[in-house]
Protein backbone atom coordinates (compact mmCIF):
# COMPACT_ATOMS: atom_id res chain seq x y z
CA UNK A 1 91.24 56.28 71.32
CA UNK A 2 91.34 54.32 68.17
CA UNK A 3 90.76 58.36 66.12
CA UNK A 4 93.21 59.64 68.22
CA UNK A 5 95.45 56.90 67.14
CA UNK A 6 94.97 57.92 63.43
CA UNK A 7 95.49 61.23 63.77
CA UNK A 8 99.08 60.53 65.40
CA UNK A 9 100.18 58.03 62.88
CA UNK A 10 98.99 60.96 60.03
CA UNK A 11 100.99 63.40 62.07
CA UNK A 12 103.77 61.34 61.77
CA UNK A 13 103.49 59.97 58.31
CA UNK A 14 103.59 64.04 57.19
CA UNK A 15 106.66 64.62 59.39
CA UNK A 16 108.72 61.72 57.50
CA UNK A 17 107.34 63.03 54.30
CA UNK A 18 108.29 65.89 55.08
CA UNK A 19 112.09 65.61 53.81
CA UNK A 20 111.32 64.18 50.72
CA UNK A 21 112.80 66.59 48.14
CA UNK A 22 116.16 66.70 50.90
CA UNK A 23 117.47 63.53 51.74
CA UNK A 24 119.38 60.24 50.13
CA UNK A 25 118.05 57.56 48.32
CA UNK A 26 118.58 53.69 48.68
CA UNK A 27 120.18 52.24 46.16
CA UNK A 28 118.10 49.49 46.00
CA UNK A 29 114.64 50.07 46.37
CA UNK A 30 114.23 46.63 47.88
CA UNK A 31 116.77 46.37 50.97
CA UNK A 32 114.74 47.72 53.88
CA UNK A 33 117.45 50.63 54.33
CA UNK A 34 114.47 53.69 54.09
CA UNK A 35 111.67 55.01 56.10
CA UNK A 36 109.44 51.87 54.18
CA UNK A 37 111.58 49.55 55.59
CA UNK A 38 110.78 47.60 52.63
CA UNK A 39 107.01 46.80 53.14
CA UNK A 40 105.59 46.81 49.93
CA UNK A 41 102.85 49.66 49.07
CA UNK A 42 99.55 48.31 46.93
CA UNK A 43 98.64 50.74 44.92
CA UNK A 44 94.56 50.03 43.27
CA UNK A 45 94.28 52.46 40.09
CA UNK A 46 93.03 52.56 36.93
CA UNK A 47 93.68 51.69 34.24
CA UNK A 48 94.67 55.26 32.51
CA UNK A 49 97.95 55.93 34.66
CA UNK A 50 99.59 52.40 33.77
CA UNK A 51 98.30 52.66 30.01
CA UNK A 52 99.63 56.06 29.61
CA UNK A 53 103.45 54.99 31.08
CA UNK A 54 102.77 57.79 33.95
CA UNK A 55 103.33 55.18 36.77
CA UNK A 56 106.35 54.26 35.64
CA UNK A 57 108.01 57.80 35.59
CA UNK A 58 105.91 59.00 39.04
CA UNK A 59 106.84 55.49 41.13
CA UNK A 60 110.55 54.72 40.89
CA UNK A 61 111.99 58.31 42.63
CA UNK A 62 109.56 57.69 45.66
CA UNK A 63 110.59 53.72 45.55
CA UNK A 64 114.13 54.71 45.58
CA UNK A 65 113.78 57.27 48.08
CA UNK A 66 110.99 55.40 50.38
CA UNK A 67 112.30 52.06 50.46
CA UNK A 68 110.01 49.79 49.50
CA UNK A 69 108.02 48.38 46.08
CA UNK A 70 104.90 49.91 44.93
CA UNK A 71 102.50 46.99 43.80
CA UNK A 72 100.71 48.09 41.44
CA UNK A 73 96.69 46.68 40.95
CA UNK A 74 95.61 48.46 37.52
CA UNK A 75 91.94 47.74 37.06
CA UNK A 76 88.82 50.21 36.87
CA UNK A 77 88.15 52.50 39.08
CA UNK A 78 84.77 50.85 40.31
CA UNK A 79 86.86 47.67 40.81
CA UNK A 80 89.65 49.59 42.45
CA UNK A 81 87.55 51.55 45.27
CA UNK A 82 85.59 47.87 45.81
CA UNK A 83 89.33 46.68 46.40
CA UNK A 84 89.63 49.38 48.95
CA UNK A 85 86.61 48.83 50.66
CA UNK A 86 87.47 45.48 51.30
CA UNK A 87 91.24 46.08 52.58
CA UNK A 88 92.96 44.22 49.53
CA UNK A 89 94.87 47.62 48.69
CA UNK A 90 96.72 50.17 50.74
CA UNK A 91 95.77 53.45 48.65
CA UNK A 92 93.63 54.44 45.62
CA UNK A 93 94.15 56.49 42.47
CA UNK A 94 90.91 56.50 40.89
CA UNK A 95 88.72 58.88 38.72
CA UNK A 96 85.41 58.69 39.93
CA UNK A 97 84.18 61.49 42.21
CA UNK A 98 81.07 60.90 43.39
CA UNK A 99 81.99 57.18 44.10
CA UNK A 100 85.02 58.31 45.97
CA UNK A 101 83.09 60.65 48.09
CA UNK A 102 80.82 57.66 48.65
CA UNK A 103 84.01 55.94 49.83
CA UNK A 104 84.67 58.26 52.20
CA UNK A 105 81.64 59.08 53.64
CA UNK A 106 80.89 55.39 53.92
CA UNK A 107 84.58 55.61 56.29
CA UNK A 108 86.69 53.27 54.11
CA UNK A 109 89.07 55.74 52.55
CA UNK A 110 90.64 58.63 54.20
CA UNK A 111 92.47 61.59 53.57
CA UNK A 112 91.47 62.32 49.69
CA UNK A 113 93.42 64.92 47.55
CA UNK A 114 93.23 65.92 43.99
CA UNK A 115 96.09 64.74 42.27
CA UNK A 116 95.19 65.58 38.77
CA UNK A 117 92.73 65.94 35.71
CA UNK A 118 93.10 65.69 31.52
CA UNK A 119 89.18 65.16 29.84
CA UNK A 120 87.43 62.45 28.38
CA UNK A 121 87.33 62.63 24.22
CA UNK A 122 84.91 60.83 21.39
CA UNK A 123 87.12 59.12 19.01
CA UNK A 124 86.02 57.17 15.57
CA UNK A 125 86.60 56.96 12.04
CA UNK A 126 88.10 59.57 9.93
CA UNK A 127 85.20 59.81 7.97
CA UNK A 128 82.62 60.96 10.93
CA UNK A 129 79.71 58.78 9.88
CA UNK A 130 77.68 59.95 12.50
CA UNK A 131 78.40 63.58 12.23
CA UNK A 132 79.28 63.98 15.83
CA UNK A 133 82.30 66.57 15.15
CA UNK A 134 79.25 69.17 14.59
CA UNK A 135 77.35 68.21 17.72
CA UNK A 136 76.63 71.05 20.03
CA UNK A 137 77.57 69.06 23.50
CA UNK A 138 77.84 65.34 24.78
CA UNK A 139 74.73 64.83 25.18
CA UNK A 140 73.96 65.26 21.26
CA UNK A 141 77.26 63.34 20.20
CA UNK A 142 75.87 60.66 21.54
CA UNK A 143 72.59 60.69 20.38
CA UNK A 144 73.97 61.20 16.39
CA UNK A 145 75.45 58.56 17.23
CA UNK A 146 72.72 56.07 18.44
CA UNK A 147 70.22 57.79 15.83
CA UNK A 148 73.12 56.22 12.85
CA UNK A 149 73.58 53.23 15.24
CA UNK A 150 76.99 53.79 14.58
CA UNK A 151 79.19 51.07 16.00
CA UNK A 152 80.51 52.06 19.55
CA UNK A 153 82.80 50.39 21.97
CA UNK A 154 82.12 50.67 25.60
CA UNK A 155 84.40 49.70 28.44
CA UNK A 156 81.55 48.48 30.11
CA UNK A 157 83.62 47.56 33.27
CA UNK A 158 82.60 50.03 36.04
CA UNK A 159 85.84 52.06 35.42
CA UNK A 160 85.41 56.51 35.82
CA UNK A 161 85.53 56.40 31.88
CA UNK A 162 82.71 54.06 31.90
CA UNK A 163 80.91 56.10 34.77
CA UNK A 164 81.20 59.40 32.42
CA UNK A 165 79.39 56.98 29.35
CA UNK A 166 76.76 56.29 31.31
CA UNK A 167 75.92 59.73 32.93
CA UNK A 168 75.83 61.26 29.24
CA UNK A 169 74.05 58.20 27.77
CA UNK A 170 71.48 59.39 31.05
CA UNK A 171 71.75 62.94 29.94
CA UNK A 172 70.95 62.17 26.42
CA UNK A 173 67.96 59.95 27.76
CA UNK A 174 68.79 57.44 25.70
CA UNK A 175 69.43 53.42 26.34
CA UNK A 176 72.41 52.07 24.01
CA UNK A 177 71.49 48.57 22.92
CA UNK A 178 71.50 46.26 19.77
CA UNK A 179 74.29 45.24 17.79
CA UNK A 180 75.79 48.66 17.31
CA UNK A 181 76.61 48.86 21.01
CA UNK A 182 79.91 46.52 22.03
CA UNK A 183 80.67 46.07 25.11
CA UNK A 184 84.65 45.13 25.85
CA UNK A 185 84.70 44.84 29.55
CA UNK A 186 88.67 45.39 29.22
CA UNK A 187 90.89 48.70 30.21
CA UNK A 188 91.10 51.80 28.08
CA UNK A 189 94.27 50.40 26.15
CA UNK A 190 92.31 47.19 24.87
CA UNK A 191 89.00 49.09 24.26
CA UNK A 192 90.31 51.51 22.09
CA UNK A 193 91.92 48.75 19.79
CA UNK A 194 88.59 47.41 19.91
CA UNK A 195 87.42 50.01 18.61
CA UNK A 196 89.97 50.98 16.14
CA UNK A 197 89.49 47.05 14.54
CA UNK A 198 86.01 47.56 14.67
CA UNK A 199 86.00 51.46 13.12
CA UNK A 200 83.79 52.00 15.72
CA UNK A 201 82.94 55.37 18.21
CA UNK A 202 84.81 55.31 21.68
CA UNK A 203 84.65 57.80 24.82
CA UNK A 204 88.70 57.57 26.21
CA UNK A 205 90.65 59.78 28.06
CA UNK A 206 93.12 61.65 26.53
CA UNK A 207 96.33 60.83 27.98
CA UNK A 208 95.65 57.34 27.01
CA UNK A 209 94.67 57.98 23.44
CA UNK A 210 97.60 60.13 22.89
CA UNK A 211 99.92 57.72 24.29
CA UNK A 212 98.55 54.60 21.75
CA UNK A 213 97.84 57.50 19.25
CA UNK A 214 100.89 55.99 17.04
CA UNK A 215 98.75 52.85 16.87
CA UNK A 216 95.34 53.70 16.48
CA UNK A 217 93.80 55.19 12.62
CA UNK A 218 90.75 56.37 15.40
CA UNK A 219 90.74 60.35 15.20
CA UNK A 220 89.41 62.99 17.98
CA UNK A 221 86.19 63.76 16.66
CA UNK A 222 84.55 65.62 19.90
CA UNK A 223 86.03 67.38 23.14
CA UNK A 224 83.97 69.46 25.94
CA UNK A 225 87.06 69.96 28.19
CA UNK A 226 84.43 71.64 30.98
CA UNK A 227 81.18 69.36 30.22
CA UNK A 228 83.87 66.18 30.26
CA UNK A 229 86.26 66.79 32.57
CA UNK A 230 88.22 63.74 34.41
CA UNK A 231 89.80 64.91 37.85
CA UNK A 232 91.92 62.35 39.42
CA UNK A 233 92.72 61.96 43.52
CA UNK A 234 94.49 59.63 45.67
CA UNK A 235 92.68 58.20 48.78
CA UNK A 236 94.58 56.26 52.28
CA UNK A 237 92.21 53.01 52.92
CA UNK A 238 91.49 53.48 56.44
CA UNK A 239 93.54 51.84 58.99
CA UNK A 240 90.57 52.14 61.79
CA UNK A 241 88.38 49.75 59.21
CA UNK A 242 91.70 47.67 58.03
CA UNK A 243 94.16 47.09 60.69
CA UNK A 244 96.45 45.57 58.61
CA UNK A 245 96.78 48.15 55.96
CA UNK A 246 100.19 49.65 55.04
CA UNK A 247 99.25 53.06 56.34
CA UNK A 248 102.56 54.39 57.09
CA UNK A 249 103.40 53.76 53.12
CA UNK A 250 99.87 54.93 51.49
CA UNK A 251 100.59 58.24 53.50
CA UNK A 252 103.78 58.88 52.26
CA UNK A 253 102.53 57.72 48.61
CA UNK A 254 99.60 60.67 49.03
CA UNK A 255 102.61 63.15 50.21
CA UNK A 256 104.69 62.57 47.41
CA UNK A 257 102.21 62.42 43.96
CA UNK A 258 100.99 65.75 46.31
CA UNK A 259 103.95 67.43 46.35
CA UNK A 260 105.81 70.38 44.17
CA UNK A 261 108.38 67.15 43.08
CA UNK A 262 105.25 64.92 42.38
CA UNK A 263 103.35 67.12 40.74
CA UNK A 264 106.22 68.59 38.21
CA UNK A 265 106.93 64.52 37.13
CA UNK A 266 102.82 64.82 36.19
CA UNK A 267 103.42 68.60 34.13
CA UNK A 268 106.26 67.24 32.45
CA UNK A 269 105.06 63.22 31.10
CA UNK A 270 104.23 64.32 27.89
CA UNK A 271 103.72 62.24 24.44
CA UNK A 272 105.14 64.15 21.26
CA UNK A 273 105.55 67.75 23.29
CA UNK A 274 101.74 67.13 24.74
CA UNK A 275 100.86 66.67 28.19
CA UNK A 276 98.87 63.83 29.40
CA UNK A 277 97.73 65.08 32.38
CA UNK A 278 97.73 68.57 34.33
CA UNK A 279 98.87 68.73 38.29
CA UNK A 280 95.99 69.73 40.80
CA UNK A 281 97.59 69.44 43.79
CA UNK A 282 100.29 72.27 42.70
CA UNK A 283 98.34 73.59 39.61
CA UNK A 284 100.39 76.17 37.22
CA UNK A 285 100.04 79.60 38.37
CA UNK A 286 96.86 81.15 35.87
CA UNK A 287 95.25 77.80 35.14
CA UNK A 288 91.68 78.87 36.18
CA UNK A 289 90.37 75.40 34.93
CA UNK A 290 92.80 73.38 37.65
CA UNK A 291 91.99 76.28 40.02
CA UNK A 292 87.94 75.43 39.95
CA UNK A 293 88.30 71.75 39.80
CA UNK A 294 90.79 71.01 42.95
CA UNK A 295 87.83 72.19 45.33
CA UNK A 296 85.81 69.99 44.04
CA UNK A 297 87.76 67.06 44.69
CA UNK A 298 89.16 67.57 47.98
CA UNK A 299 87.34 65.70 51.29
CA UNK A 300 85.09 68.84 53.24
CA UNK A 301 86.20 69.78 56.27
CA UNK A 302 84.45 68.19 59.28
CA UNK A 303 81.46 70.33 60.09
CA UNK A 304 82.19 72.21 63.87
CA UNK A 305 80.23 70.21 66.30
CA UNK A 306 77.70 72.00 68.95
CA UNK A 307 79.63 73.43 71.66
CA UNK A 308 82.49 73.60 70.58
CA UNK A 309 84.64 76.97 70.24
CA UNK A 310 85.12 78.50 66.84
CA UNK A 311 89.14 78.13 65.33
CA UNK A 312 91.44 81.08 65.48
């Protein structure tokens, strides 16, 4: 009863959502006068989207339009699914895909969609000391530069771009430790001016580093937009685990950064005529790259069950 439940209140939440691009909004984002009725939507992402200034061009049209505040929780993406898992947010935006499939196989998050994707780069110092603008893949970059025990700056705080150091420090085979290796524990805005004080090697993503580009003397050294690619998606928090989750609100959220209006705000934030991130959800016609990852980050469909009769 309970999943039947669910699958009424999704139903319904589409059906609202629906009419976003057609009808009025509130004036005030606050009075209770839209389909929100002014229950506040919290919103667990990382780090990236509130660093980059994306949040703050993406949230206010639904706000306006919805009725209600988005709270926004900006912490890594590790600490944002935990936050999830434990019912302390309504919704995700995270960029980590094997732990949100995790997520949702474990039942906590529902309903996951690509959203988006930019790549991960290697900044450092001008001058290259560990030569990693010739390396011939991750993997190597980072092995130049633990062979120089160059200094590098890691977020070291669970987040997707601290997920993607420590798969290619596994790829590499290779252990980063001793005094060359810093370890920030902050966002991707405080790392990197780390790193810039320190002159030190940094793995970002690129819409941040091009929007604190103007403050940073840390160059692009390496890029592998395939071998390093960041996808983004949104996930509901489950309201059959979390009865007290604001649904209703994360559903409509999911609709809107998923739809044509959502995804042009994404296409067009750009930073000195660059974009910061690409839409997946409504990818530009011909972009074969958005076209191969938005499988990939999309929940499977459930497997047919024995017995039962094949769709038409």
């Amino acid at each position: 009863m309970r999943n039947v439940a669910t699958v009424v209140l999704a139903l319904s939440v589409f059906t609202v959502a629906s009419g976003l691009g057609c009808r009025g909004t509130p004036e005030d984002a606050s009075a209770p006068s839209g389909p929100g009725q002014g229950r506040p939507i919290r919103l667990a992402t990382t780090t990236s989207t509130e660093n980059t200034g994306l949040l703050d061009r993406l949230l206010p049209p639904f706000e306006k339009w919805w009725g209600a505040r988005v709270h926004v929780i900006a912490v890594g993406t590790g600490r944002a699914l935990e936050l999830g898992r434990n019912g302390d947010a309504d919704v995700l935006l995270v960029h980590a895909p094997e732990a949100e499939e995790a997520l949702v196989a474990e039942g906590a998050g529902v309903n996951r969609r690509s959203v988006m994707f930019n790549d991960f780069l290697l900044v450092g110092p001008k001058d290259d000391p560990a030569k990693i603008a010739q390396a011939s893949g991750p993997a190597d970059a980072f092995a130049r530069i633990a062979r120089a025990e160059a200094p590098f700056v890691s977020r070291s705080d669970d987040s997707g771009t601290h997920k993607m150091e420590l798969a290619v420090w596994k790829k590499a085979d290779l252990q980063p430790a001793g005094k060359w290796y810093l370890e920030a524990g902050q966002g991707m805005g405080a790392t990197l001016l780390v790193a810039d004080e320190k002159k030190a090697y940094c793995l970002t993503d690129r819409g941040t580093y091009l929007a604190m580009r103007a403050k940073l003397t840390l160059s692009p050294l390496f890029e592998d937009p395939v071998a390093l690619a960041n996808p983004y998606s949104i996930i509901a928090v489950n309201p059959a685990v979390h009865h007290d989750v604001n649904y209703l609100g994360a559903m409509a959220l999911v609709a809107w950064v998923t739809s044509p209006e959502g995804q042009k705000i994404i296409a067009d934030f750009r930073v000195d005529g660059e974009p910061l991130f690409h839409p997946l959800a409504v990818p530009p016609q011909g972009s074969w790259f958005a076209a191969g990852l938005a499988p990939r980050c999309e929940q499977p469909a459930p497997r047919k069950r024995s017995g039962e009769p094949a769709a038409r």
